[in-house]
C-alpha atoms as a PDB file:
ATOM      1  CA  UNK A   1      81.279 104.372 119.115  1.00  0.00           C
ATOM      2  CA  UNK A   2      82.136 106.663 116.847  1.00  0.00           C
ATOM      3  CA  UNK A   3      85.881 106.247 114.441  1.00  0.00           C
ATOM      4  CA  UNK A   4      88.015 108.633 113.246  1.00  0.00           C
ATOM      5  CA  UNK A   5      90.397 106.759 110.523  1.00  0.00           C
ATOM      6  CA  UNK A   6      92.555 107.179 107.418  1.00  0.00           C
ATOM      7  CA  UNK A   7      93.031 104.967 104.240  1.00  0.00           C
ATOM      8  CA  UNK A   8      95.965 105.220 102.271  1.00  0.00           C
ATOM      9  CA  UNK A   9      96.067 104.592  98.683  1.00  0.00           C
ATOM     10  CA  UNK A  10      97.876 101.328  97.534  1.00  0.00           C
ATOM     11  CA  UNK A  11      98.279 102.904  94.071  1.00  0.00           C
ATOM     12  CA  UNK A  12      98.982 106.984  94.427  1.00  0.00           C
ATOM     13  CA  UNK A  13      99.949 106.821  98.315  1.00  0.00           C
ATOM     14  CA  UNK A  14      97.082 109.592  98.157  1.00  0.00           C
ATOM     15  CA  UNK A  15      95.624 109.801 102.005  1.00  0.00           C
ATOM     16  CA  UNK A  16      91.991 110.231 102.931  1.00  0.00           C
ATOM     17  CA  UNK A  17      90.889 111.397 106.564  1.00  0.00           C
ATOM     18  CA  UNK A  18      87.360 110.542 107.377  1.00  0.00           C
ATOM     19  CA  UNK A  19      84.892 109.775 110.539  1.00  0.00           C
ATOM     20  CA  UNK A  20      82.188 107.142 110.476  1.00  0.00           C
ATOM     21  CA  UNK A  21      79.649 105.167 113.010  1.00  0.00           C
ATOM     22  CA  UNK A  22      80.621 101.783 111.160  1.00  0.00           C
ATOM     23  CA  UNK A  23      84.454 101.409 110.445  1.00  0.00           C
ATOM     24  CA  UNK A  24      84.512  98.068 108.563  1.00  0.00           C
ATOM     25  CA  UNK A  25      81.142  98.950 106.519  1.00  0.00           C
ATOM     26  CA  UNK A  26      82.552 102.529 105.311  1.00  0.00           C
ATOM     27  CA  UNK A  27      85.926 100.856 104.104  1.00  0.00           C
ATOM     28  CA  UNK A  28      84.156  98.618 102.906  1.00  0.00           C
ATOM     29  CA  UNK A  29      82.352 101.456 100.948  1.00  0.00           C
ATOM     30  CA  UNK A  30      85.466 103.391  99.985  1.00  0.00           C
ATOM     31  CA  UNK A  31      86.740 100.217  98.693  1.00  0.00           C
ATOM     32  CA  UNK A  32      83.688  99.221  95.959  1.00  0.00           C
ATOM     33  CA  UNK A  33      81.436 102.477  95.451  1.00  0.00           C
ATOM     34  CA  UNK A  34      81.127 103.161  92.125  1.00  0.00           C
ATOM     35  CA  UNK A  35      81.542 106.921  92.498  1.00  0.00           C
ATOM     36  CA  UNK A  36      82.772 109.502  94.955  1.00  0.00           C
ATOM     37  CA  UNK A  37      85.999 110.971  96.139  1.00  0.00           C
ATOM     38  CA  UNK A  38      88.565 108.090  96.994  1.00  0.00           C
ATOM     39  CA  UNK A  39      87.250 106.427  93.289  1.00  0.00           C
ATOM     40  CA  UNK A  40      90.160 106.224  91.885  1.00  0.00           C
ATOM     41  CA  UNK A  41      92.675 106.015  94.336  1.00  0.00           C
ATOM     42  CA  UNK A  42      91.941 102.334  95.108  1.00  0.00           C
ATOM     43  CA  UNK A  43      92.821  99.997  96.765  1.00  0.00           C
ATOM     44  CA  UNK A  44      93.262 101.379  99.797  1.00  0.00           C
ATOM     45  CA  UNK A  45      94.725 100.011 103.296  1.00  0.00           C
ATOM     46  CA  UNK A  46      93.776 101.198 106.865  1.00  0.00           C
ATOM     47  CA  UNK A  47      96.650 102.638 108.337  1.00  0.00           C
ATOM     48  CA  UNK A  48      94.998 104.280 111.414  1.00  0.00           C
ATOM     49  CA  UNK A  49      91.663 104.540 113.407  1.00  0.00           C
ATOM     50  CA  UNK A  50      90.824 105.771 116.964  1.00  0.00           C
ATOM     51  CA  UNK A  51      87.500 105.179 118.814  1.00  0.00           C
ATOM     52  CA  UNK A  52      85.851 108.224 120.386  1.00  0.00           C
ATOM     53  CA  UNK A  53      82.420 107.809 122.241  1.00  0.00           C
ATOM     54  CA  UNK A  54      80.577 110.636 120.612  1.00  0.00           C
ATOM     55  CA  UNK A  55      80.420 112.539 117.138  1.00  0.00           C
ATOM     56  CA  UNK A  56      81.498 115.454 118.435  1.00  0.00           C
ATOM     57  CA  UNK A  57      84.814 114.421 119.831  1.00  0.00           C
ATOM     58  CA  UNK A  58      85.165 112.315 116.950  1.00  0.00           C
ATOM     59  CA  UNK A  59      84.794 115.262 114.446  1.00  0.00           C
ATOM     60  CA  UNK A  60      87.196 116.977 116.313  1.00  0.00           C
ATOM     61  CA  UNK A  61      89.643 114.612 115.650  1.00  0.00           C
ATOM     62  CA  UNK A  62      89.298 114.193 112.215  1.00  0.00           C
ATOM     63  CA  UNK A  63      89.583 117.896 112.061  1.00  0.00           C
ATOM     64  CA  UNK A  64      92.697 118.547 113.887  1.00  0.00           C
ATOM     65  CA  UNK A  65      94.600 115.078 111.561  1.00  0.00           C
ATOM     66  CA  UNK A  66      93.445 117.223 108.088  1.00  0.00           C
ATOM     67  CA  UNK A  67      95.361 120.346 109.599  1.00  0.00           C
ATOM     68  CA  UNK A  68      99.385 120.319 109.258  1.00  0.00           C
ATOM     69  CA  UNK A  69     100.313 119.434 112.241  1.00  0.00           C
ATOM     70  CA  UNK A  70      97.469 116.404 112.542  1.00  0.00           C
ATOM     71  CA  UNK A  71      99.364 115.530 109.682  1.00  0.00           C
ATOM     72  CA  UNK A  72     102.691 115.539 111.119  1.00  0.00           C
ATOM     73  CA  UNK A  73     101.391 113.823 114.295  1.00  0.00           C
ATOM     74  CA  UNK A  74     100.341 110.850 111.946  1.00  0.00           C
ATOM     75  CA  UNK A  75     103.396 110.673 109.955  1.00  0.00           C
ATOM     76  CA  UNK A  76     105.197 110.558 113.202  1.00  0.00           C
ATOM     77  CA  UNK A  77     103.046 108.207 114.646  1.00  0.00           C
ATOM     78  CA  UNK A  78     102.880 106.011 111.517  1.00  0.00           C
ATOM     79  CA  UNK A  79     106.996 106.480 110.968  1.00  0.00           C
ATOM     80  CA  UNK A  80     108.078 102.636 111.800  1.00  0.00           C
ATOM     81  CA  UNK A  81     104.804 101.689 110.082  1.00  0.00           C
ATOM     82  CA  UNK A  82     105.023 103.412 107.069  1.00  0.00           C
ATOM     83  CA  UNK A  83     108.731 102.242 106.878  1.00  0.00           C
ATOM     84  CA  UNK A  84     107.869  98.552 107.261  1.00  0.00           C
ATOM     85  CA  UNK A  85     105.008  98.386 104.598  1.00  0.00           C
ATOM     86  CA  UNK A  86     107.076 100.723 101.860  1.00  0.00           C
END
């Protein structure tokens, strides 16, 4: 399987869109590498994920959430979520 998620910063509410083969090892990743992008943004929460059986529909995904409407789909989706957790 192949996941599309996003994090969410617990300290800058700063969102990060990515697509991996290994969920829980690449937040895991995000969450201690000592350099890269998300840095130093952390801690970060899972807020979403979706399962796709191969890379390419999975990149797909990922693509279409970083546009604005993708983003507007997740915010909607997210709404009572979002609401609950502040």
């Amino acid at each position: 399987m192949h996941y599309v998620y996003v994090i969410r910063s617990l300290s800058s509410d700063y969102w990060y869109t990515g697509v991996t083969n290994d969920l829980r090892k690449r937040f895991s990743q995000h969450q201690t590498a000592p350099t890269g992008w998300t840095k130093r943004h952390r801690p970060y929460e899972l807020i979403y994920y979706k399962a796709c059986c191969n890379m390419d529909d999975a990149t797909t995904r990922e693509k279409y959430l970083k546009t604005g409407m993708g983003k507007r789909y997740l915010k909607n989706r997210l709404k009572r979520f979002l609401s609950l957790t502040g």
